[in-house]
Protein backbone atom coordinates (compact mmCIF):
# COMPACT_ATOMS: atom_id res chain seq x y z
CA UNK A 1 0.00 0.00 0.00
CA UNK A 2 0.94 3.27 -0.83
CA UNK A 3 -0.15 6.07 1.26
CA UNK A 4 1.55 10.22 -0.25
CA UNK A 5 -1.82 11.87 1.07
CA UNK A 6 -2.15 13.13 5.11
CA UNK A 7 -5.99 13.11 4.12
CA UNK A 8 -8.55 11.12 2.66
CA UNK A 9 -12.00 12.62 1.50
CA UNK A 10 -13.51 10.96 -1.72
CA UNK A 11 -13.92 7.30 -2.11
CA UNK A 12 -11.16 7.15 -4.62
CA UNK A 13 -9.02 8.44 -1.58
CA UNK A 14 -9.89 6.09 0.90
CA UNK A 15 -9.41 3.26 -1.82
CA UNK A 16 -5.73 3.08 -1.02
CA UNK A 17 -6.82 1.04 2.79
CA UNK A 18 -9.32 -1.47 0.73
CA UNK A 19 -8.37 -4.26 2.91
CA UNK A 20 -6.39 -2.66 5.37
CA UNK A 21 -7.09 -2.00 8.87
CA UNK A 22 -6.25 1.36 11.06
CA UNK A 23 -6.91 2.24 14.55
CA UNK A 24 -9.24 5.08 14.76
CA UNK A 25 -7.31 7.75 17.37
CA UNK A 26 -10.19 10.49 17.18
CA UNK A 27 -13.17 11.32 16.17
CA UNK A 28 -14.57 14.99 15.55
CA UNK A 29 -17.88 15.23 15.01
CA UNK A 30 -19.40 18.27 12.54
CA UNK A 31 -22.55 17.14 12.60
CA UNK A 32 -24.81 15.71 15.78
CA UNK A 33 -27.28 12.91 16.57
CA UNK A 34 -30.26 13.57 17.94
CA UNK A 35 -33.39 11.10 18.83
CA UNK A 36 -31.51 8.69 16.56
CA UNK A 37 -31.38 11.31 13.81
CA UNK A 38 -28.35 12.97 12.20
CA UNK A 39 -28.11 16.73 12.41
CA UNK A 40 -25.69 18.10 9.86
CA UNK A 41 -25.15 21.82 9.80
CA UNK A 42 -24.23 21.73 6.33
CA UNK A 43 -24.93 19.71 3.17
CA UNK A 44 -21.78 19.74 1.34
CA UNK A 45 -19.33 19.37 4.80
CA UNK A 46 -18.31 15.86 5.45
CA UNK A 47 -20.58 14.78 8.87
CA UNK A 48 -17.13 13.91 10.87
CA UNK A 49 -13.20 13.66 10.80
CA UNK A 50 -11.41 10.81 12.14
CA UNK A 51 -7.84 10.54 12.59
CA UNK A 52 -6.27 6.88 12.16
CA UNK A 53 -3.00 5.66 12.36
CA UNK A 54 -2.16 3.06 9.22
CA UNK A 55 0.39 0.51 9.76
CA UNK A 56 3.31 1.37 8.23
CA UNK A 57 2.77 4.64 7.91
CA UNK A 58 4.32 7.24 10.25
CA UNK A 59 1.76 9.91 10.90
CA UNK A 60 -1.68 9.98 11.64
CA UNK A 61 -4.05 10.96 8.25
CA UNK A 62 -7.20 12.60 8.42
CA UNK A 63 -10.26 10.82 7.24
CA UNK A 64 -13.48 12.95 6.57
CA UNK A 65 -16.68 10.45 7.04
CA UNK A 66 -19.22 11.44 4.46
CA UNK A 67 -21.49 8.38 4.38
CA UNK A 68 -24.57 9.16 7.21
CA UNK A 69 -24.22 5.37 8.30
CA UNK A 70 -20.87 5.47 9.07
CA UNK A 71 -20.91 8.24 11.18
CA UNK A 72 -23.87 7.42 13.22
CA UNK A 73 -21.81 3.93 13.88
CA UNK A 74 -19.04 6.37 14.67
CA UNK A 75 -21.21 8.30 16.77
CA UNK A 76 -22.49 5.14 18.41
CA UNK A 77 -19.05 3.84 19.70
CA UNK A 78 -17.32 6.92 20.55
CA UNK A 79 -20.63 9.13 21.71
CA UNK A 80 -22.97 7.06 22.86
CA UNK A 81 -21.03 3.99 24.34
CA UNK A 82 -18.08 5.77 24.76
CA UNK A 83 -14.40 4.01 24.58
CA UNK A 84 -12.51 3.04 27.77
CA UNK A 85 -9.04 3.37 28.42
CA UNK A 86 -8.59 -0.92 27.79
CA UNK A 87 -10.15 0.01 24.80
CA UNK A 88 -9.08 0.64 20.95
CA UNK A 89 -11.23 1.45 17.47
CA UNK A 90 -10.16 -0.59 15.22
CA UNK A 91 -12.03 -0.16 11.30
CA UNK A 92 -11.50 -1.41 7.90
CA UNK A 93 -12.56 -0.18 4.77
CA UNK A 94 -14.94 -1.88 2.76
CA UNK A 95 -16.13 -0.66 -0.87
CA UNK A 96 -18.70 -1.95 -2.54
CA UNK A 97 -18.86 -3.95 -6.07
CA UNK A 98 -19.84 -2.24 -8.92
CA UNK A 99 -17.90 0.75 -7.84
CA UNK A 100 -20.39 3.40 -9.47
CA UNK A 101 -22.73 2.32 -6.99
CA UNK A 102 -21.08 2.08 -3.73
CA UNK A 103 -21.30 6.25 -3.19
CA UNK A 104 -24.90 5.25 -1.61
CA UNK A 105 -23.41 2.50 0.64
CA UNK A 106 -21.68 2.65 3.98
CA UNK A 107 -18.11 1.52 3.77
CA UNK A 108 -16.19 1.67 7.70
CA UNK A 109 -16.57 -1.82 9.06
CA UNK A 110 -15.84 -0.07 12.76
CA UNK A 111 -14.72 -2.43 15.48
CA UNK A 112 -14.00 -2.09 19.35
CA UNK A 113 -11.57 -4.03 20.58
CA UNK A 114 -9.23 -4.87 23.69
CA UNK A 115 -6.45 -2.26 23.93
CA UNK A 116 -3.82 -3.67 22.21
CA UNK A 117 -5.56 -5.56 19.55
CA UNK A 118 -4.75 -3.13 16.92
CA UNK A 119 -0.57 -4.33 17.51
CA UNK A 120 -1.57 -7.91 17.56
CA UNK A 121 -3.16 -7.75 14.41
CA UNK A 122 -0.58 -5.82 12.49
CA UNK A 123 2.34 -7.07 13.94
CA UNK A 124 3.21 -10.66 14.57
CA UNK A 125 6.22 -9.90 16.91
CA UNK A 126 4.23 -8.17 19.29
CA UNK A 127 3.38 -9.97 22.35
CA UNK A 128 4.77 -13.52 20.80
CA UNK A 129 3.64 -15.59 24.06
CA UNK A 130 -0.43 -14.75 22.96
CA UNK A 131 -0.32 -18.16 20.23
CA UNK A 132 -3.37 -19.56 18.47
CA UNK A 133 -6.78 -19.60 20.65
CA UNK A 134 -5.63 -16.97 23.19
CA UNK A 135 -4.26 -14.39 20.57
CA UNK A 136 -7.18 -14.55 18.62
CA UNK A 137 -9.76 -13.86 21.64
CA UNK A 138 -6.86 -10.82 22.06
CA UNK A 139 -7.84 -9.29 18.97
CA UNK A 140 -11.63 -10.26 18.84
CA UNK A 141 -14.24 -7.20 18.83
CA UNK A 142 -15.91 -6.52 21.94
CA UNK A 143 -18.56 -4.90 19.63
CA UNK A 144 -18.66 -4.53 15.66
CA UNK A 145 -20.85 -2.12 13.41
CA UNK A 146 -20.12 -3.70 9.60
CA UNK A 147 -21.19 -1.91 6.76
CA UNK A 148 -22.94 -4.99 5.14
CA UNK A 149 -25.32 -4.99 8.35
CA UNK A 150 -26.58 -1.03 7.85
């Protein structure tokens, strides 16, 4: 994968993670839920940025959400539930087939998971005494919001 952009706001931008995963380090809302509903101020501003960290990539990039499903899963985990500190975000992109149509799908398959579960699933040296049954419960989602399930 090859990442030369600090942000990613079209489709065709967030293409370049198809099949990656990144830990989601923040979210900043620009729009609001309320009674279930979202509440955008604008209709051409993205509803939220995120910032993730991509393996293998040194800096944080920006991520603007502009599908309403993915933010209100967004909103849902870092909002509503909140995240604890033995907690981590952990999402995936996940486009859509034909391509032309996927603009009116939902795309972040959002997980939380165990603090550390981000570095067990992105690097196999970390913690090399978690083997087999135990490292995968490690990395398992507490809680999952997929994009095929909206």
């Amino acid at each position: 994968m090859s990442m030369n952009t600090k942000s990613l706001l079209r489709d065709s931008d967030w293409r370049v993670l198809e099949g990656e995963i990144f830990r989601v380090i923040e979210f900043s809302p620009l729009a609001r839920v309320e009674d279930g509903k979202v509440i955008d101020f604008s209709k051409v501003d993205p509803y939220a940025s995120i910032k993730i960290k991509v393996p293998k990539v040194s800096q944080p990039i920006t991520g603007f959400i502009t599908h309403k499903i993915d933010f209100l899963h967004l909103w849902e985990v870092f909002k509503r539930r909140g995240v604890k500190n033995n907690e981590e975000v952990i999402a995936s992109w996940v486009s859509r087939k034909p391509k032309f149509l996927s603009f009116f799908f939902p795309k972040l398959w959002i997980m939380l998971c165990a603090k550390d579960a981000f570095n067990l699933m992105t690097d196999n040296s970390f913690k090399t005494e978690l083997t087999g049954e135990a490292r995968w419960y490690a990395e398992k989602p507490i809680m999952e919001w997929r994009p095929d399930q909206a």
